[in-house]
Structures are given as C-alpha cells and as structure tokens.
C-alpha atoms as a PDB file:
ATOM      1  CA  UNK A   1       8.723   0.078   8.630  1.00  0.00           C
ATOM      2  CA  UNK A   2       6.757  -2.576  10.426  1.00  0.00           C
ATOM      3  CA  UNK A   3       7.095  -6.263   9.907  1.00  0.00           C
ATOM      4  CA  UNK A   4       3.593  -7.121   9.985  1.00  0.00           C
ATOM      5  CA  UNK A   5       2.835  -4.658   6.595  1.00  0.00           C
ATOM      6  CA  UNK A   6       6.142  -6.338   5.109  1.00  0.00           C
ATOM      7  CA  UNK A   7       4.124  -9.541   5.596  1.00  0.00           C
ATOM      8  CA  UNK A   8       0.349  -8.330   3.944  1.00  0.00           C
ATOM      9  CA  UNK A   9       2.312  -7.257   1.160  1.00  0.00           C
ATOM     10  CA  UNK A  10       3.933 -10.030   0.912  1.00  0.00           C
ATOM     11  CA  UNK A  11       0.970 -12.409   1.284  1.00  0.00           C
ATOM     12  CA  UNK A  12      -0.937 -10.707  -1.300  1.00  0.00           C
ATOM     13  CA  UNK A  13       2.180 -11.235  -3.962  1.00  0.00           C
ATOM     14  CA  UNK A  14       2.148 -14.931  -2.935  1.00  0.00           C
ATOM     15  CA  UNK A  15      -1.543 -14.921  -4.517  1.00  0.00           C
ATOM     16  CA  UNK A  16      -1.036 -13.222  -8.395  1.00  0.00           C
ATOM     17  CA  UNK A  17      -1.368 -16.418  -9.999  1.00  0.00           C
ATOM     18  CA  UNK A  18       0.379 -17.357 -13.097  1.00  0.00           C
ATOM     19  CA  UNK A  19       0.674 -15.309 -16.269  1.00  0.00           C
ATOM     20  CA  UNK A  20      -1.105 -12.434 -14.224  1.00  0.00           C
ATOM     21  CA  UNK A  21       0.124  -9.313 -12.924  1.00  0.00           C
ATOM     22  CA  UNK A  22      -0.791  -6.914 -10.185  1.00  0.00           C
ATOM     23  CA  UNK A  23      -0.303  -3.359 -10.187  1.00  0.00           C
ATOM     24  CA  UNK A  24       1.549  -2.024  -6.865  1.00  0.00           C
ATOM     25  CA  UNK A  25      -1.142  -0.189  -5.685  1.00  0.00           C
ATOM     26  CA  UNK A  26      -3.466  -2.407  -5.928  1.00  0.00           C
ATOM     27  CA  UNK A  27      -1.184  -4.930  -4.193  1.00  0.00           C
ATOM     28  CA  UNK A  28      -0.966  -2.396  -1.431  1.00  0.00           C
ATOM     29  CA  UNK A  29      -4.987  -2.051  -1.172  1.00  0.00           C
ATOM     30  CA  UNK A  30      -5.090  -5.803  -1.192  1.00  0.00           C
ATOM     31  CA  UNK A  31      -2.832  -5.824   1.756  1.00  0.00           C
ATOM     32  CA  UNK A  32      -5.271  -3.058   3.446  1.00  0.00           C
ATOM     33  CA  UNK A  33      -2.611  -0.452   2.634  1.00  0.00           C
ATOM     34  CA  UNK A  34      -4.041   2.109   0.653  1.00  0.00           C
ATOM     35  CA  UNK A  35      -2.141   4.596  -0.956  1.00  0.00           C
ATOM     36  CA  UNK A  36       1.096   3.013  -0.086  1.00  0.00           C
ATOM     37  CA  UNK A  37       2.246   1.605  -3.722  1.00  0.00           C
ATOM     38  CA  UNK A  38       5.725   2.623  -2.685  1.00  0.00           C
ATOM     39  CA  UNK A  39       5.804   0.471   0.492  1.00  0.00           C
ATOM     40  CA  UNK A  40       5.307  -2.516  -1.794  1.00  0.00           C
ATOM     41  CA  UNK A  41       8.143  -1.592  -4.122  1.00  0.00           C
ATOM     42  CA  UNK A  42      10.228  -1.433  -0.805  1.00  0.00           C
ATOM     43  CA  UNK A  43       8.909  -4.241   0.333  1.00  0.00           C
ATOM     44  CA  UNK A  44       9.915  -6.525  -2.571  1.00  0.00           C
ATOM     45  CA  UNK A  45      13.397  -5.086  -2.749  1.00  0.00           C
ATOM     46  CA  UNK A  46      13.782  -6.258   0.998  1.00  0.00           C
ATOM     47  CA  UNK A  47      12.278  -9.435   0.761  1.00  0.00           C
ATOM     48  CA  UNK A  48      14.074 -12.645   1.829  1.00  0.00           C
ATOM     49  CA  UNK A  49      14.467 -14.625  -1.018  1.00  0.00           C
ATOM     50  CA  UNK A  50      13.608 -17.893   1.057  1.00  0.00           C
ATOM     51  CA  UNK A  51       9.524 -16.596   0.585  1.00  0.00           C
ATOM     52  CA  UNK A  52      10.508 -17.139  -3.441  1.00  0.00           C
ATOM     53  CA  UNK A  53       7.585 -14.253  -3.921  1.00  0.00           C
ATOM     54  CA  UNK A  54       6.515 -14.026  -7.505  1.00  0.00           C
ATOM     55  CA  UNK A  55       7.947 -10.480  -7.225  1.00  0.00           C
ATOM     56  CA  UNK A  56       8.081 -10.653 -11.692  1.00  0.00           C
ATOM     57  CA  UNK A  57       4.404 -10.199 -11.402  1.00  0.00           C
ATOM     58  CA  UNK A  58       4.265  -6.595  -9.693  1.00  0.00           C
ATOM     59  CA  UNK A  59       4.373  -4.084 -12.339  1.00  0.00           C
ATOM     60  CA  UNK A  60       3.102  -0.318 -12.549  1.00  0.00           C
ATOM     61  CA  UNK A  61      -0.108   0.702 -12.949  1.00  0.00           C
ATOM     62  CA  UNK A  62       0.252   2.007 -16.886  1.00  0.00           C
ATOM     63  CA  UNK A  63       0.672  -2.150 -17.173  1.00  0.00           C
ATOM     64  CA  UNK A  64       4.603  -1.173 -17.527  1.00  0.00           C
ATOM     65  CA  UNK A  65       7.458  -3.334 -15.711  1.00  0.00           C
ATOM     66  CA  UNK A  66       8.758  -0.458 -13.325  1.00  0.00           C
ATOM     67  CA  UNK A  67      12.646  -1.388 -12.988  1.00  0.00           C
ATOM     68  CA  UNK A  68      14.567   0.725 -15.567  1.00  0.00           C
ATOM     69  CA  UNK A  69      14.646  -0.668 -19.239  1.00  0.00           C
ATOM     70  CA  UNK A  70      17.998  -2.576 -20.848  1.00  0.00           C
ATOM     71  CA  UNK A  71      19.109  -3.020 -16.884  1.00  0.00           C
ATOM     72  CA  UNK A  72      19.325  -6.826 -15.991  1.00  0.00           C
ATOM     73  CA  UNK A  73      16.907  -7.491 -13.524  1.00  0.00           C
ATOM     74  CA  UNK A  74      14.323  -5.606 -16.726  1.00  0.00           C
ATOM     75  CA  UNK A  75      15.044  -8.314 -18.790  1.00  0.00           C
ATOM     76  CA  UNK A  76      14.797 -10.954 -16.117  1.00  0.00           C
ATOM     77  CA  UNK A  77      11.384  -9.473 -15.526  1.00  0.00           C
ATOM     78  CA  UNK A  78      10.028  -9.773 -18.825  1.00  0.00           C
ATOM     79  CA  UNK A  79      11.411 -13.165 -19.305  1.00  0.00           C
ATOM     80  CA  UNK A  80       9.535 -14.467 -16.646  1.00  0.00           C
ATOM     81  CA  UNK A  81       6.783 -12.604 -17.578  1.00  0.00           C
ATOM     82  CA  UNK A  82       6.712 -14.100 -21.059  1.00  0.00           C
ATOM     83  CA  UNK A  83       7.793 -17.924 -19.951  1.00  0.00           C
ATOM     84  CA  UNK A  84       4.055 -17.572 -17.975  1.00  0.00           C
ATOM     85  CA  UNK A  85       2.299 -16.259 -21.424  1.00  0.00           C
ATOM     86  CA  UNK A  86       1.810 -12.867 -20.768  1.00  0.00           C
ATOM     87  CA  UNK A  87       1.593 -10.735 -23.596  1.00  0.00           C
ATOM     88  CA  UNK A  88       3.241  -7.167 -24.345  1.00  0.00           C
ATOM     89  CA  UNK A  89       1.787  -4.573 -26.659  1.00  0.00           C
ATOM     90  CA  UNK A  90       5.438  -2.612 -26.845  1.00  0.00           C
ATOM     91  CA  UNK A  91       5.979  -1.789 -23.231  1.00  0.00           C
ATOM     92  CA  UNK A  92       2.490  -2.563 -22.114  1.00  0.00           C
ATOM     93  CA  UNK A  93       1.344  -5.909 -20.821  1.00  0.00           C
ATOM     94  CA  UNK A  94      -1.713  -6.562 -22.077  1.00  0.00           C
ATOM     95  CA  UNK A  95      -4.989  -6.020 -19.846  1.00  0.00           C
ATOM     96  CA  UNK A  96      -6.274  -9.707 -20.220  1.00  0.00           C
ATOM     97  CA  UNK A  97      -3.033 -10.731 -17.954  1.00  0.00           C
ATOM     98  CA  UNK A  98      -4.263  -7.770 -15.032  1.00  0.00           C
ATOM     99  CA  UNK A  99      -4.956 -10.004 -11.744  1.00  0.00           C
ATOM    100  CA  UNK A 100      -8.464  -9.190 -10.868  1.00  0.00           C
ATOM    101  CA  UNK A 101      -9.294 -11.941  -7.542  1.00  0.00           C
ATOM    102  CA  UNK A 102     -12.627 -12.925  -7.422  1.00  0.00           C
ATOM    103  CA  UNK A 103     -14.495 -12.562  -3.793  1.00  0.00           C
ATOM    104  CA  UNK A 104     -13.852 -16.451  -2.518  1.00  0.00           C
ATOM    105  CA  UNK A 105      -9.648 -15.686  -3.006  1.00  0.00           C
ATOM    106  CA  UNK A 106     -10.304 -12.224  -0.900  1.00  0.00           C
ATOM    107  CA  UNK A 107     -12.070 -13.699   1.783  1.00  0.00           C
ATOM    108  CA  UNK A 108     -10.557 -17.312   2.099  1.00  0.00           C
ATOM    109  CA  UNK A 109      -6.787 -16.261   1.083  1.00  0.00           C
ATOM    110  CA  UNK A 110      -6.269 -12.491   3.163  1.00  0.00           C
ATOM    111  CA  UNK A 111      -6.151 -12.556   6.680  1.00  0.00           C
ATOM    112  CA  UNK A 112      -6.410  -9.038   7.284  1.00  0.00           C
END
C-alpha cells in the first residue's frame, strides 16, 4: 500500500488530542480515505514506533477498543485510555470523549 496514505493516516492520529478518541473510519475520512477504516487498522499495526502515534486513541466505531478483550495490548489500551480520563460505560467509551475537530484544526492541521 502506498506510503503517502500510511502518512495521512498517520497525520490525522497525531491530531486526537488527549482523553479523546477517533473512530477508524472517521480517521480514514480525515485522511481523505473514505471507506478505508481497515487501511488505518493496518496502518497502525505497521507504524514505526519512532512517530510515538497516539495509536490508544483509535477505537471502533460502536465506541469499543477493537483489539481482542483479556489480550495484553487490550489492557494496555484501556489503561492509557483511562490515565487520559476517558470514561467507559462497560465496553463503551463514553460519547463526550468522541474527537469531533472543529474547522480551524481541519484546515490549519491536514495537508491534504
């Protein structure tokens, strides 16, 4: 897959602020690739771990952490997730943490 989507993806991740999370679909229409949710979830597992992406904050779109539960890097997820104040409802995160970038972070931060 090419470099250069690697990088919007990766770009976009950099900008989920703190004790927010993105879904991966939305990261990937962020990064002007629509309908490419997967790609992202590829993406992250790739990714060099020099960038230090806040990959913790990518979740699903039901507002779920994606990796499988009682696995490691699960429980590494939510304890990031938790040390930044988001909130859980069970399984859920709850919607006040969903990333929603306002206009001036779209059209200063994306070069796309």
């Amino acid at each position: 897959m090419s470099e250069q989507k690697y990088q919007q993806i990766y770009q976009v991740i950099q900008l989920i602020p703190e004790g927010s999370v993105a879904f991966y679909g939305q990261v990937a229409d962020l990064a002007g690739l629509p309908k490419h949710a997967r790609l992202v979830s590829k993406a992250l597992k790739v990714a060099p771990s020099e960038l230090n992406l806040p990959w913790h904050r990518v979740v699903s779109s039901q507002g779920k952490i994606a990796i499988a539960k009682n696995t490691p890097l699960y429980h590494e997820q939510k304890q990031r997730l938790l040390v930044e104040g988001v909130a859980f409802k069970g399984e859920r995160i709850l919607p006040a943490h969903y990333w929603q970038p306002d206009l001036f972070t779209l059209l200063t931060q994306l070069t796309h």
